[in-house]
Protein backbone atom coordinates (compact mmCIF):
# COMPACT_ATOMS: atom_id res chain seq x y z
CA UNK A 1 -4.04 -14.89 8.24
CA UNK A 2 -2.64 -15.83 4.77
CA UNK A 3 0.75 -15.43 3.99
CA UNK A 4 0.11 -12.31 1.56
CA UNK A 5 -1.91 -10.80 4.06
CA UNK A 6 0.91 -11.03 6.57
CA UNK A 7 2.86 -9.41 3.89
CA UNK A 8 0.83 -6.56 3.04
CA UNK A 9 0.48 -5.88 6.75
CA UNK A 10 4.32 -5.99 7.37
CA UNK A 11 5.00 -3.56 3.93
CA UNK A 12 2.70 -1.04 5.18
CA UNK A 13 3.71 -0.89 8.78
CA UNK A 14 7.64 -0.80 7.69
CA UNK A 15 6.46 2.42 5.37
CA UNK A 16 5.15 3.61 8.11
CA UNK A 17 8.41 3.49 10.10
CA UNK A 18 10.46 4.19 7.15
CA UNK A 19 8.36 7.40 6.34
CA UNK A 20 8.30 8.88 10.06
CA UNK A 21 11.84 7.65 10.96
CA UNK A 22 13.36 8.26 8.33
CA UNK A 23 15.81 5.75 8.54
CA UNK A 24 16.87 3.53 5.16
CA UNK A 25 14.69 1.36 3.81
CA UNK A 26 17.06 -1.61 4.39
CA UNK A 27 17.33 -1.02 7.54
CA UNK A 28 13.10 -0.34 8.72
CA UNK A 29 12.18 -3.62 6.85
CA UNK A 30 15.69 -5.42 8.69
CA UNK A 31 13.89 -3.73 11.94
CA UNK A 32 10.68 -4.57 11.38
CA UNK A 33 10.68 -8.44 11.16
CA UNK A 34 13.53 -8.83 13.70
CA UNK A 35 11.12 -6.78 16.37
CA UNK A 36 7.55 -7.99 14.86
CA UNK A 37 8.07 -11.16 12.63
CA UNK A 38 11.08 -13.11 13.61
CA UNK A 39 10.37 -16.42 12.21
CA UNK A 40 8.35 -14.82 8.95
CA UNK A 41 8.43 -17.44 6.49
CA UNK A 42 10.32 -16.61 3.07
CA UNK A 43 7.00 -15.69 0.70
CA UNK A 44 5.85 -13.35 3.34
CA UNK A 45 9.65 -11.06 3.55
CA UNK A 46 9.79 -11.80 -0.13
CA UNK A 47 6.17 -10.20 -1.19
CA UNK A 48 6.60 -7.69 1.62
CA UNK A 49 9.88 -6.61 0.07
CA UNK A 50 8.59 -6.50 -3.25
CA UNK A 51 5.79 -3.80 -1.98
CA UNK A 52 7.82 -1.60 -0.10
CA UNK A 53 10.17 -1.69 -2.64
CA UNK A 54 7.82 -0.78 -5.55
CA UNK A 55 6.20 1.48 -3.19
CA UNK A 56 8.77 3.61 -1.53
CA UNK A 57 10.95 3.89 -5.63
CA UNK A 58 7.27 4.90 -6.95
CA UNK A 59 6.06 6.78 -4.29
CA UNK A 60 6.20 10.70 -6.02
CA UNK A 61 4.72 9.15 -9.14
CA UNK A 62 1.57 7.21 -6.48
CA UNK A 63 1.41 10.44 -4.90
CA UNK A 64 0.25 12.12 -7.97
CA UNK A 65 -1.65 9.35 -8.97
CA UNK A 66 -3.25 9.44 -5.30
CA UNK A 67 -3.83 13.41 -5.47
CA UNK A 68 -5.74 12.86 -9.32
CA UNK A 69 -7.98 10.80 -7.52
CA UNK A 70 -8.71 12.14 -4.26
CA UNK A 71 -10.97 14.65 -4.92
CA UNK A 72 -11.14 18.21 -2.86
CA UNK A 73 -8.51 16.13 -1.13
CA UNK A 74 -5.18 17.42 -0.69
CA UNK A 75 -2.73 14.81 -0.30
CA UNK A 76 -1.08 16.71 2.90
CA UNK A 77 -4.54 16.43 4.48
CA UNK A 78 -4.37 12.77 4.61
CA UNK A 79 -3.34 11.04 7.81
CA UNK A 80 0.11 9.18 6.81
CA UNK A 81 -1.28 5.48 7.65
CA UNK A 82 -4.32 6.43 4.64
CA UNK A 83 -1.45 8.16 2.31
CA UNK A 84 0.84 4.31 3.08
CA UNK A 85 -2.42 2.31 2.60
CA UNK A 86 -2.93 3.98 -0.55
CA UNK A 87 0.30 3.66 -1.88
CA UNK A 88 0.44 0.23 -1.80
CA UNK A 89 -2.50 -0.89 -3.01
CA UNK A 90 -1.69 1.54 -5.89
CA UNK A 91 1.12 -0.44 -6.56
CA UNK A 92 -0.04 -3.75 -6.16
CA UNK A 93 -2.89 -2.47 -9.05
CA UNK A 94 -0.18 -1.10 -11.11
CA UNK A 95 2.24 -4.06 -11.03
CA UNK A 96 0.33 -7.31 -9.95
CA UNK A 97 -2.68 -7.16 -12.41
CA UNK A 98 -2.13 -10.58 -13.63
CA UNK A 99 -1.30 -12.17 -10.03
CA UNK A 100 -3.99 -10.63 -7.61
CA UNK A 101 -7.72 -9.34 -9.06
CA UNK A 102 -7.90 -5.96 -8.37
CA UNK A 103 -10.90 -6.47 -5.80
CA UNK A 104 -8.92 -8.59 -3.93
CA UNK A 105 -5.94 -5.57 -3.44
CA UNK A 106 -8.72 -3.35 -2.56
CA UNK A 107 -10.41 -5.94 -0.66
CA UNK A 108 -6.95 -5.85 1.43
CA UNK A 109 -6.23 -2.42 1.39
CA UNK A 110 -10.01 -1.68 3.02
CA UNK A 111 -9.10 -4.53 6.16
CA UNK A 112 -5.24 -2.27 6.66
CA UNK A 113 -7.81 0.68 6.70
CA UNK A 114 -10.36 -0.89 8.92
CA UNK A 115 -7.34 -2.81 11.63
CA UNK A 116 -4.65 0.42 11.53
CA UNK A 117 -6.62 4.12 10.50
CA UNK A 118 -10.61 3.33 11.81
CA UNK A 119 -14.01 2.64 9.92
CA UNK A 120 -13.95 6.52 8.76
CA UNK A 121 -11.39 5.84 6.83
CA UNK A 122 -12.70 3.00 4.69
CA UNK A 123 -15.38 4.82 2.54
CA UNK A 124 -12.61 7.03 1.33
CA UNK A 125 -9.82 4.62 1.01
CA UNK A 126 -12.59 2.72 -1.09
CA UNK A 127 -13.44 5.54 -3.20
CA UNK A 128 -9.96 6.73 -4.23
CA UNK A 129 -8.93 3.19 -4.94
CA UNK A 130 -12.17 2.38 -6.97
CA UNK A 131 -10.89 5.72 -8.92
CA UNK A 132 -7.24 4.60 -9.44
CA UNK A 133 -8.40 1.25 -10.65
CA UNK A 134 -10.62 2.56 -13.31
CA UNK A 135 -7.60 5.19 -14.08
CA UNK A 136 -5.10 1.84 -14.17
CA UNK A 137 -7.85 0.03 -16.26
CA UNK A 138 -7.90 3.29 -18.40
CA UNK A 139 -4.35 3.40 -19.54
CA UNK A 140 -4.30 -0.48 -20.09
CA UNK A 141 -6.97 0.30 -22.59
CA UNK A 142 -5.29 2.67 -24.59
CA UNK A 143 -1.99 1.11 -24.70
């Protein structure tokens, strides 16, 4: 598994924990690689920082983004695993466009979808992301 793989899977387990918890931030990401990743190297608690960070401080704004493009989907109908999945790679296409290809964060987002919420849930995670890229790619455009 490569080490921004590792990352990505760390970042949307700890908003996992951080969301149902609701302990601090801090404190689920602290939790999370003392009980799961121990010996994480520094690039994978670095980049896994980064997207919980951007995540969780953006997540009304991804929300909304999320609901625009979800269609005859309410956003309290998704399962919270979909709603985290989404939220990142909605992120990572917001703030890593020059770093990562945007098929590759969807690419990623699909496998979280596949290993953590089930095959069902890939069409749609696909879909909504496909959506919010050409959204993303929209705004670019025009500014």
């Amino acid at each position: 598994m490569t080490s921004r793989r590792q990352a990505r899977t760390a970042a949307l387990q700890i908003l996992y924990f951080w969301q149902v918890s609701g302990a601090p931030l801090a404190t689920a990401v602290d939790a999370y690689f003392a009980e799961h990743m121990p010996d994480a190297e520094e690039t994978v608690r670095a980049f896994a920082g980064e997207l919980v960070q951007g995540a969780a401080a953006e997540s009304v704004e991804l929300d909304r983004l999320i609901a625009a493009n979800a269609e005859n989907w309410r956003l309290d109908r998704l399962a919270l695993i979909d709603r985290q999945i989404l939220r990142l790679a909605a992120w990572e296409l917001r703030h890593h466009h020059a770093d990562t290809p945007a098929a590759v964060v969807m690419n990623e987002a699909l496998e979280l979808a596949r290993t953590f919420s089930g095959e069902e849930s890939v069409p749609f995670v696909n879909g909504v992301l496909d959506s919010i890229r050409r959204t993303i790619e929209r705004e670019r455009a025009g500014s």
